[in-house]
PDB file of N, CA and C in Angstrom:
ATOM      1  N   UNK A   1      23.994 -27.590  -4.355  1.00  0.00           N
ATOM      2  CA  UNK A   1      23.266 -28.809  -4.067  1.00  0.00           C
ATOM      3  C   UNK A   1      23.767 -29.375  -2.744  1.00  0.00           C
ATOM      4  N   UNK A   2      23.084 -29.786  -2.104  1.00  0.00           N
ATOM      5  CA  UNK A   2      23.087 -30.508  -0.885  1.00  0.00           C
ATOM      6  C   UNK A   2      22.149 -31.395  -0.007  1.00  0.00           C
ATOM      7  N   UNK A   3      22.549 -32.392   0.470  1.00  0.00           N
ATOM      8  CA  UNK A   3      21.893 -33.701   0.617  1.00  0.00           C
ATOM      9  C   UNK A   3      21.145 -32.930   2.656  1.00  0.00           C
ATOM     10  N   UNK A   4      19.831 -32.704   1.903  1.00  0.00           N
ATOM     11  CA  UNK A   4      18.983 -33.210   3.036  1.00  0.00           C
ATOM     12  C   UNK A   4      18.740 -31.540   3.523  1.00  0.00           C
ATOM     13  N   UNK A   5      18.866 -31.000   2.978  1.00  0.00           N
ATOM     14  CA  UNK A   5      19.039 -29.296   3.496  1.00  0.00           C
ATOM     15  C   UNK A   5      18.847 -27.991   2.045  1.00  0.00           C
ATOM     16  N   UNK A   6      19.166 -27.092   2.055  1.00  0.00           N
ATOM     17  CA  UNK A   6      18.693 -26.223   1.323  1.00  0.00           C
ATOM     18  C   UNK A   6      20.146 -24.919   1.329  1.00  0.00           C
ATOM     19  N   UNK A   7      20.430 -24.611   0.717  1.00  0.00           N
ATOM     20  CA  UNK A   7      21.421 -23.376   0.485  1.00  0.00           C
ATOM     21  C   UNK A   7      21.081 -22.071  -0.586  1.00  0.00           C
ATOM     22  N   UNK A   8      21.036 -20.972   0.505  1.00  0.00           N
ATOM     23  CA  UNK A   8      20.752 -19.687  -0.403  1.00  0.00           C
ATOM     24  C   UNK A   8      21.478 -19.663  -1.336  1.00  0.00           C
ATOM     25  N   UNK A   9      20.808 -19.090  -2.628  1.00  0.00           N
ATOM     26  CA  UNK A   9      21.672 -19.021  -3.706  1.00  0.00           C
ATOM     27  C   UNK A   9      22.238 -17.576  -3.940  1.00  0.00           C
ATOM     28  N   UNK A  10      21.446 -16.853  -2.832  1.00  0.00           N
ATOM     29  CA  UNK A  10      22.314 -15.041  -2.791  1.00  0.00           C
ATOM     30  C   UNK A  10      22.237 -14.552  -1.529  1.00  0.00           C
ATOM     31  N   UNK A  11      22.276 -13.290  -1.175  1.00  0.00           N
ATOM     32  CA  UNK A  11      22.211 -13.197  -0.061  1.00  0.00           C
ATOM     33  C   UNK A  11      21.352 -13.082   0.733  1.00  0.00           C
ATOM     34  N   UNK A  12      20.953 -13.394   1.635  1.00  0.00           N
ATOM     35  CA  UNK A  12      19.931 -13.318   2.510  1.00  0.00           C
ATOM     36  C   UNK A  12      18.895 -11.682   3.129  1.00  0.00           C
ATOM     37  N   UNK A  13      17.900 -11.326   2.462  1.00  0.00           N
ATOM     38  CA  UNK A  13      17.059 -10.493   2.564  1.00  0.00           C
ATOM     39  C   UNK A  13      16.214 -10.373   3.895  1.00  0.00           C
ATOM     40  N   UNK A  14      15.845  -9.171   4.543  1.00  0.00           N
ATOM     41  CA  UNK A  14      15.595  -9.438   5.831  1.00  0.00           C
ATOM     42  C   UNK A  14      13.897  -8.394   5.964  1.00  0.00           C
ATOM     43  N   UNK A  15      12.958  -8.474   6.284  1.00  0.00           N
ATOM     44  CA  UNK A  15      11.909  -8.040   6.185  1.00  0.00           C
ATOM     45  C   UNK A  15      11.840  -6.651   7.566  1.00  0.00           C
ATOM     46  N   UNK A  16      11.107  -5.626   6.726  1.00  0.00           N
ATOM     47  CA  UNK A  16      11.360  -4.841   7.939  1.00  0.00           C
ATOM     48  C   UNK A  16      10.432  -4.636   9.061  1.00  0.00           C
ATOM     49  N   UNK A  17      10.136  -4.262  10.147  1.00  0.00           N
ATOM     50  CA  UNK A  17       9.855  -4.454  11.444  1.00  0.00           C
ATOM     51  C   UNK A  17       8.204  -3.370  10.790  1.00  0.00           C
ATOM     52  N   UNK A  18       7.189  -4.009  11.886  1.00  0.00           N
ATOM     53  CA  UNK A  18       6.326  -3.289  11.495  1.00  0.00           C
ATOM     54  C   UNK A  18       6.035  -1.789  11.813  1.00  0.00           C
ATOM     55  N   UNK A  19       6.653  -1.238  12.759  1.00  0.00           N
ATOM     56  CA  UNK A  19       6.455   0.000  12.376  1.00  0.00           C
ATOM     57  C   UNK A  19       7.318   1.091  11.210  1.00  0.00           C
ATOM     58  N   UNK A  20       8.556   0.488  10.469  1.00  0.00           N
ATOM     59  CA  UNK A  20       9.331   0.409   9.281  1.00  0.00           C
ATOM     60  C   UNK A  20       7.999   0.288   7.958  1.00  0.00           C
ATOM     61  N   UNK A  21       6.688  -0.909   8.097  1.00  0.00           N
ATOM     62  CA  UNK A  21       6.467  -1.195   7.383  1.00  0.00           C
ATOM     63  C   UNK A  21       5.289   0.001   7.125  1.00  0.00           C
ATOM     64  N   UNK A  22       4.814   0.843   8.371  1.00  0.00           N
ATOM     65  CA  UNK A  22       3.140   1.364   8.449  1.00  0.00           C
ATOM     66  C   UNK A  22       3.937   2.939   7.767  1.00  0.00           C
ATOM     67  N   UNK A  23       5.094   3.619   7.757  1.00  0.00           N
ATOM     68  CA  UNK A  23       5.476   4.529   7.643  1.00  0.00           C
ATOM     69  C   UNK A  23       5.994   4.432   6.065  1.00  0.00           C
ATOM     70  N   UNK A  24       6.380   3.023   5.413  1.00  0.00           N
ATOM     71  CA  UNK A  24       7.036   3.224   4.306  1.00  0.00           C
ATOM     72  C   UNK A  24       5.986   3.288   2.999  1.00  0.00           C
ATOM     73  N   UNK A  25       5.703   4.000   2.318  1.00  0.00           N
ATOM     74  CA  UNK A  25       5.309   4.568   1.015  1.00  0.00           C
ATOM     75  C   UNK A  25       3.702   4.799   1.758  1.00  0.00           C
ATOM     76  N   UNK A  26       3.789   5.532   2.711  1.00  0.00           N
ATOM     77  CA  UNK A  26       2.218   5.922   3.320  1.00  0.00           C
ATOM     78  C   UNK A  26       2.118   6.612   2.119  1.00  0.00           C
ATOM     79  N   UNK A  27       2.182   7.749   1.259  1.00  0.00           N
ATOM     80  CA  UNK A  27       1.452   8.347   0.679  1.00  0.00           C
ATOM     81  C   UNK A  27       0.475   7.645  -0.487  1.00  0.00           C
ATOM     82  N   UNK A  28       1.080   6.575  -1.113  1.00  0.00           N
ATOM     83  CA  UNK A  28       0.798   5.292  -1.881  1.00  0.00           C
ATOM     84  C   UNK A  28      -0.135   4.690  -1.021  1.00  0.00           C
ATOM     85  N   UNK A  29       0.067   4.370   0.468  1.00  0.00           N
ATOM     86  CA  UNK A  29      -1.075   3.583   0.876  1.00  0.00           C
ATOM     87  C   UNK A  29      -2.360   4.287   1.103  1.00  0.00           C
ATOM     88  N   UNK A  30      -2.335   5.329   0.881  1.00  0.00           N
ATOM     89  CA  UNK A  30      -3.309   6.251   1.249  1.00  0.00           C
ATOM     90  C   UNK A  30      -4.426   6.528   0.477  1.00  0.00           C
ATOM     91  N   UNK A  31      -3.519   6.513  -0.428  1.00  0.00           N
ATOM     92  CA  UNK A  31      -4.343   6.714  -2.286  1.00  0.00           C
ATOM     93  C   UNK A  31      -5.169   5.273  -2.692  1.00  0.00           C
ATOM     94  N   UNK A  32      -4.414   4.624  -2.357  1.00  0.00           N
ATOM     95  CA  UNK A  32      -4.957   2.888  -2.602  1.00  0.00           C
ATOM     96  C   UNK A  32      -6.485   3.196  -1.575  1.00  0.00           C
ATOM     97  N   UNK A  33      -6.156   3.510  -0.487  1.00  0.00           N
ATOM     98  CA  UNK A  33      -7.276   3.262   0.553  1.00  0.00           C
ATOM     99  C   UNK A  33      -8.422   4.484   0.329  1.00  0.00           C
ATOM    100  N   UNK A  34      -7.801   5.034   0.309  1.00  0.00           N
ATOM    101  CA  UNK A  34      -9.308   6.779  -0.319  1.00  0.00           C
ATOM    102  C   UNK A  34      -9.777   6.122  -1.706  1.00  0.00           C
ATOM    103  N   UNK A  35      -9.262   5.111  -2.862  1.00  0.00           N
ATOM    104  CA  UNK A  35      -9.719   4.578  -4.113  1.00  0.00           C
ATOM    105  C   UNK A  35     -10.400   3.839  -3.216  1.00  0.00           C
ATOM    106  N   UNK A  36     -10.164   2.519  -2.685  1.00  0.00           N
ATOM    107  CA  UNK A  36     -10.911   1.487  -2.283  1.00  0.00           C
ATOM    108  C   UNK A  36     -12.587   1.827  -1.024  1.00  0.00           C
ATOM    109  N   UNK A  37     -11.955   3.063  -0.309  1.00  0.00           N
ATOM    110  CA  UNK A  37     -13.131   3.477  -0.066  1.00  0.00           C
ATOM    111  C   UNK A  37     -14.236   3.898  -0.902  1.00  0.00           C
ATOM    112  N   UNK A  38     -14.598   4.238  -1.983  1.00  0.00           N
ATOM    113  CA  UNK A  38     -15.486   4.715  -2.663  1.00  0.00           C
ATOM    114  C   UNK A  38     -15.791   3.042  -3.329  1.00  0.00           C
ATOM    115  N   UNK A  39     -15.542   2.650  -3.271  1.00  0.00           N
ATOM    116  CA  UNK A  39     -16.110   0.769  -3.445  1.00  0.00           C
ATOM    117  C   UNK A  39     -16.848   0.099  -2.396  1.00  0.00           C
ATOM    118  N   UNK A  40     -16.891   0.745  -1.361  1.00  0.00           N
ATOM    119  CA  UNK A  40     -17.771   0.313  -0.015  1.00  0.00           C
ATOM    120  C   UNK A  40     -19.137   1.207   0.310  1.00  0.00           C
ATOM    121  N   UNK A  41     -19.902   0.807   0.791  1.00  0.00           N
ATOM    122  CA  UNK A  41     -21.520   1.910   0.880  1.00  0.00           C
ATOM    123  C   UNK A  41     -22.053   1.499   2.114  1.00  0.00           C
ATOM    124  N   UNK A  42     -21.801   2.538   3.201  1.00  0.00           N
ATOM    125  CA  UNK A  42     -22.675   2.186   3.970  1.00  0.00           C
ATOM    126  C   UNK A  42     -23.635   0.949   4.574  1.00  0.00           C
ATOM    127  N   UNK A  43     -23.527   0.332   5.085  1.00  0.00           N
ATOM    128  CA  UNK A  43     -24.516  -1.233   5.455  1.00  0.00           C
ATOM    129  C   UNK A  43     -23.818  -2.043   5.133  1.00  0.00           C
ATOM    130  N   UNK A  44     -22.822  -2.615   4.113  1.00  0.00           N
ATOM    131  CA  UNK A  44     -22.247  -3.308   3.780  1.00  0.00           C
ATOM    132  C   UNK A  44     -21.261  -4.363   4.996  1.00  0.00           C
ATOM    133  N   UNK A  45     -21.030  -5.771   4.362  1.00  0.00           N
ATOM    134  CA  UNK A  45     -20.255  -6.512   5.194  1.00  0.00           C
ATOM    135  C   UNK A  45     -19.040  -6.805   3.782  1.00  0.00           C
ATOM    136  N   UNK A  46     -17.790  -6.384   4.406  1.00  0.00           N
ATOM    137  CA  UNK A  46     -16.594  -6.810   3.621  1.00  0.00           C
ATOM    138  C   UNK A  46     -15.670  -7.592   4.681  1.00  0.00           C
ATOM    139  N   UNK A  47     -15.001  -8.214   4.061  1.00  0.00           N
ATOM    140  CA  UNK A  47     -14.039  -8.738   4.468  1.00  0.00           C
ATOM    141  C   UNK A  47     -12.219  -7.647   4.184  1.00  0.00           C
ATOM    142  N   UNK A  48     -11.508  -7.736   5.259  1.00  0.00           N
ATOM    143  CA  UNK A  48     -10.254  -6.931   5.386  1.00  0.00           C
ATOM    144  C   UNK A  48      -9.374  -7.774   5.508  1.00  0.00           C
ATOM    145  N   UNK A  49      -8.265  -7.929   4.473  1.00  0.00           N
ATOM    146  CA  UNK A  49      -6.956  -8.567   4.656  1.00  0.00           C
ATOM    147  C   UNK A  49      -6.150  -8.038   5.324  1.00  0.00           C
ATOM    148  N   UNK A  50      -5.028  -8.886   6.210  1.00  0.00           N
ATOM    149  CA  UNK A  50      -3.656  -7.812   7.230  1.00  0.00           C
ATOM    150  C   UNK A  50      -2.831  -7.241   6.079  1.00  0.00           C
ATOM    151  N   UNK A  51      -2.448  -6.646   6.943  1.00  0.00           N
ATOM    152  CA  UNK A  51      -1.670  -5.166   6.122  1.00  0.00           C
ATOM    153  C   UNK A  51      -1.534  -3.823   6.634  1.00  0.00           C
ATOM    154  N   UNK A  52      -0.124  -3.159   6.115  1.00  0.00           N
ATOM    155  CA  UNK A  52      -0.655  -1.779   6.533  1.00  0.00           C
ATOM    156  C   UNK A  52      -1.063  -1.021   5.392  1.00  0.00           C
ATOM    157  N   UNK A  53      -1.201  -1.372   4.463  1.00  0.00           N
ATOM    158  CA  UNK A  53      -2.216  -0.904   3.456  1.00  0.00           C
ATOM    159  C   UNK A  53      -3.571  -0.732   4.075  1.00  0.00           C
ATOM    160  N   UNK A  54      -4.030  -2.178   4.319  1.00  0.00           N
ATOM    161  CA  UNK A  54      -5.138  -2.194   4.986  1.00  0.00           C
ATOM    162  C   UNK A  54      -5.315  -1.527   5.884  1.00  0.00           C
ATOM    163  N   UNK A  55      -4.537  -1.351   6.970  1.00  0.00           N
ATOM    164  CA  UNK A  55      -4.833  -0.719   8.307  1.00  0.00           C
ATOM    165  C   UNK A  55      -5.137   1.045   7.630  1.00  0.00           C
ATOM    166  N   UNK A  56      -4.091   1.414   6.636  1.00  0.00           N
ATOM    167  CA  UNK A  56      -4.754   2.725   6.442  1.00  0.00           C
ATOM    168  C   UNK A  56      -6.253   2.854   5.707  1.00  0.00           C
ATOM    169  N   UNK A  57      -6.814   2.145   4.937  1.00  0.00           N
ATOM    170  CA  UNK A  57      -8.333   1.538   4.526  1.00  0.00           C
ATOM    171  C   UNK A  57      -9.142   1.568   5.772  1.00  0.00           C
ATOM    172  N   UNK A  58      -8.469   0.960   7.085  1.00  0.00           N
ATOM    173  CA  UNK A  58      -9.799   1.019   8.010  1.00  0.00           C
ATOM    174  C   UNK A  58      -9.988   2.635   8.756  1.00  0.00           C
ATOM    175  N   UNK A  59      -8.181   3.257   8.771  1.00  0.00           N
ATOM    176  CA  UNK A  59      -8.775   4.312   9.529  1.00  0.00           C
ATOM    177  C   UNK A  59      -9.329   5.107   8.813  1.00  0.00           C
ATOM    178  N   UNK A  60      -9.769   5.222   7.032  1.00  0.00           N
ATOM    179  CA  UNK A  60     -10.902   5.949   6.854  1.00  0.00           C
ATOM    180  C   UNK A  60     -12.899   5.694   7.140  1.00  0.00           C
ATOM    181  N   UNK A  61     -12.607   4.432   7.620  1.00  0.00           N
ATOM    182  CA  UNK A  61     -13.909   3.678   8.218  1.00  0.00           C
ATOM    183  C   UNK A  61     -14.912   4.886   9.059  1.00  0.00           C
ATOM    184  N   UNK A  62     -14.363   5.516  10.515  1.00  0.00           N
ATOM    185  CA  UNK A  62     -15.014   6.493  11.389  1.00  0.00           C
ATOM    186  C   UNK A  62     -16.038   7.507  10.308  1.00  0.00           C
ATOM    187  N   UNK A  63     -15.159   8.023   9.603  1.00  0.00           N
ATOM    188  CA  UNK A  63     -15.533   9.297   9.233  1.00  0.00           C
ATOM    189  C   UNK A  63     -15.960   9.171   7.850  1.00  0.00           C
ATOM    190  N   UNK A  64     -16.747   8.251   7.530  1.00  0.00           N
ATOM    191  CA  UNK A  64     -17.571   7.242   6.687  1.00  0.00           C
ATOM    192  C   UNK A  64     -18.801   6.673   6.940  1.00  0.00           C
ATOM    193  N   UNK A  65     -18.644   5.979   7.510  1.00  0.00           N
ATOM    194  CA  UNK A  65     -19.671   4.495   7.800  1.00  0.00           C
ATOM    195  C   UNK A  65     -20.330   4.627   9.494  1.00  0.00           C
ATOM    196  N   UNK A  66     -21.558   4.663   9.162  1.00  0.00           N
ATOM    197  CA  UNK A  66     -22.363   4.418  10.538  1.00  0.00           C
ATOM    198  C   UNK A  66     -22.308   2.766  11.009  1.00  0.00           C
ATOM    199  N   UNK A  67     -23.061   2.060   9.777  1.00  0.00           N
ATOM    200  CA  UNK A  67     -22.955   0.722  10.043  1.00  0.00           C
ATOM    201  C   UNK A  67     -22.156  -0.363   8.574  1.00  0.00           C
ATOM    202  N   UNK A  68     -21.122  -1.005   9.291  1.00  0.00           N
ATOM    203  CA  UNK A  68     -20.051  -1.890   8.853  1.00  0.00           C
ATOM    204  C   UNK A  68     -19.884  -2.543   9.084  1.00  0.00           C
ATOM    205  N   UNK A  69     -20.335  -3.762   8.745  1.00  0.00           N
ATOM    206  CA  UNK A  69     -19.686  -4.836   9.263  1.00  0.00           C
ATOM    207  C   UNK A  69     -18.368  -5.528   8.469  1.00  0.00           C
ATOM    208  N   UNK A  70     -17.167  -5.524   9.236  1.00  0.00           N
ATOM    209  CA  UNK A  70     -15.837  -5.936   9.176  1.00  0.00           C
ATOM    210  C   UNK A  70     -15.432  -7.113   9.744  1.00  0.00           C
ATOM    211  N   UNK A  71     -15.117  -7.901   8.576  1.00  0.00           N
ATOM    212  CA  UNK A  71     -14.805  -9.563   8.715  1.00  0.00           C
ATOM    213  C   UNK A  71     -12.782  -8.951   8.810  1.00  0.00           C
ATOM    214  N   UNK A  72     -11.826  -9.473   9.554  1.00  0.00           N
ATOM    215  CA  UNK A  72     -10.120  -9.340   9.214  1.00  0.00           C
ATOM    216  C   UNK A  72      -9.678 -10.494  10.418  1.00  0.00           C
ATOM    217  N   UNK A  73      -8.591 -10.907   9.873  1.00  0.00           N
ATOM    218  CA  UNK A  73      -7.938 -11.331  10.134  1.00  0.00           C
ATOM    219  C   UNK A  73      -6.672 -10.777  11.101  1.00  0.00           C
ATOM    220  N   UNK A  74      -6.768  -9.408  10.983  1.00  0.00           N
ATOM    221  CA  UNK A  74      -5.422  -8.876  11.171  1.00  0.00           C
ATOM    222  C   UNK A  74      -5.642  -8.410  13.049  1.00  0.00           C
ATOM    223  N   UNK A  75      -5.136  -8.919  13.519  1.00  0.00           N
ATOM    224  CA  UNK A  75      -5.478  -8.164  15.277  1.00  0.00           C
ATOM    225  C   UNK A  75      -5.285  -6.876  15.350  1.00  0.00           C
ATOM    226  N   UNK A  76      -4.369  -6.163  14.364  1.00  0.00           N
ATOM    227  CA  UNK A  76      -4.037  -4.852  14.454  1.00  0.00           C
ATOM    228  C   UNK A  76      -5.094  -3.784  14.371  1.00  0.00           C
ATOM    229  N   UNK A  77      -5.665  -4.356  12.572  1.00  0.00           N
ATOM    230  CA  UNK A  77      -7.077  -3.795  12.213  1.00  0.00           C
ATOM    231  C   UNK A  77      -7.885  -4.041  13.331  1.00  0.00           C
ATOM    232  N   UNK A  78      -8.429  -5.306  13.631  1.00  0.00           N
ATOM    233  CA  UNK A  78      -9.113  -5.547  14.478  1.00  0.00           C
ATOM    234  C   UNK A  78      -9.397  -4.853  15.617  1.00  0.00           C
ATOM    235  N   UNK A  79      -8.083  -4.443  16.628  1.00  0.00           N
ATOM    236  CA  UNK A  79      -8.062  -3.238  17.446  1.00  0.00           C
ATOM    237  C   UNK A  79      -8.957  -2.202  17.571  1.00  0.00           C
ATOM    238  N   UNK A  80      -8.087  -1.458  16.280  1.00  0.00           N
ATOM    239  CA  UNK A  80      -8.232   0.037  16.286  1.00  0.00           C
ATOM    240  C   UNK A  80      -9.806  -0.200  15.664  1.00  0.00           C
ATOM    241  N   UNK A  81     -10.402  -0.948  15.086  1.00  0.00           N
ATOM    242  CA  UNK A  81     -11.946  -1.051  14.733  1.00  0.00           C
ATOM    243  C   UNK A  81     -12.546  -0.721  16.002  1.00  0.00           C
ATOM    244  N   UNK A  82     -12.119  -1.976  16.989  1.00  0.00           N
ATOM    245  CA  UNK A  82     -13.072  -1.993  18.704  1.00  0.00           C
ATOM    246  C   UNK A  82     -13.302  -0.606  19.311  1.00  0.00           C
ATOM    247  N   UNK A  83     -11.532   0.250  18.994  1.00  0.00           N
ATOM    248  CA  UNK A  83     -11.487   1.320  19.599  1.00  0.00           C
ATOM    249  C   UNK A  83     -12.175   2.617  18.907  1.00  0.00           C
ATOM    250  N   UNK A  84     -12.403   2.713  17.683  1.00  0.00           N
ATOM    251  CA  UNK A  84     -13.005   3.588  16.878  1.00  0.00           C
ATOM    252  C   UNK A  84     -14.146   2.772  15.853  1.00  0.00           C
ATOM    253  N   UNK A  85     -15.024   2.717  16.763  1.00  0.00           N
ATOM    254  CA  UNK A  85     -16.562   1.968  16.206  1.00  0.00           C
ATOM    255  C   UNK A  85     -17.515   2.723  16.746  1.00  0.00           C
ATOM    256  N   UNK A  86     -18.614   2.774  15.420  1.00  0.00           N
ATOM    257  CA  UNK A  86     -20.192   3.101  16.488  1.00  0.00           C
ATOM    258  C   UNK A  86     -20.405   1.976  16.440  1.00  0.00           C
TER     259      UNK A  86
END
């Protein structure tokens, strides 16, 4: 307890850097994203949360979808969409 402030109660946990994050359990993110693709059809407008879950979800987008429209938040996704779009 302490007046006016806050104290960890264990030790302090540290988040890892994003390219730590796009490499760790890819095979898991992969599977998530080849499932979640077969939930999308062609013409459709979805919305994309950040993530590198997500980011592996969009790079199956190309070799899929003629027309998509993609609502995200994430600049990352966002990118690689501009750069690999019809």
């Amino acid at each position: 307890r302490t007046h006016g402030g806050a104290i960890p109660i264990g030790k302090t946990r540290y988040e890892l850097d994003s390219v730590s994050k796009e490499i760790a359990n890819i095979a898991e993110k992969q599977r998530i994203a080849q499932f979640a693709l077969e939930l999308v059809e062609d013409g459709d407008t979805i919305a994309v949360d950040t993530g590198t879950t997500m980011l592996e979800f969009v790079k199956l987008f190309p070799q899929k979808f003629q027309k998509l429209t993609v609502v995200t938040n994430d600049i990352k996704i966002a990118s690689y969409l501009e750069a690999n779009t019809n």
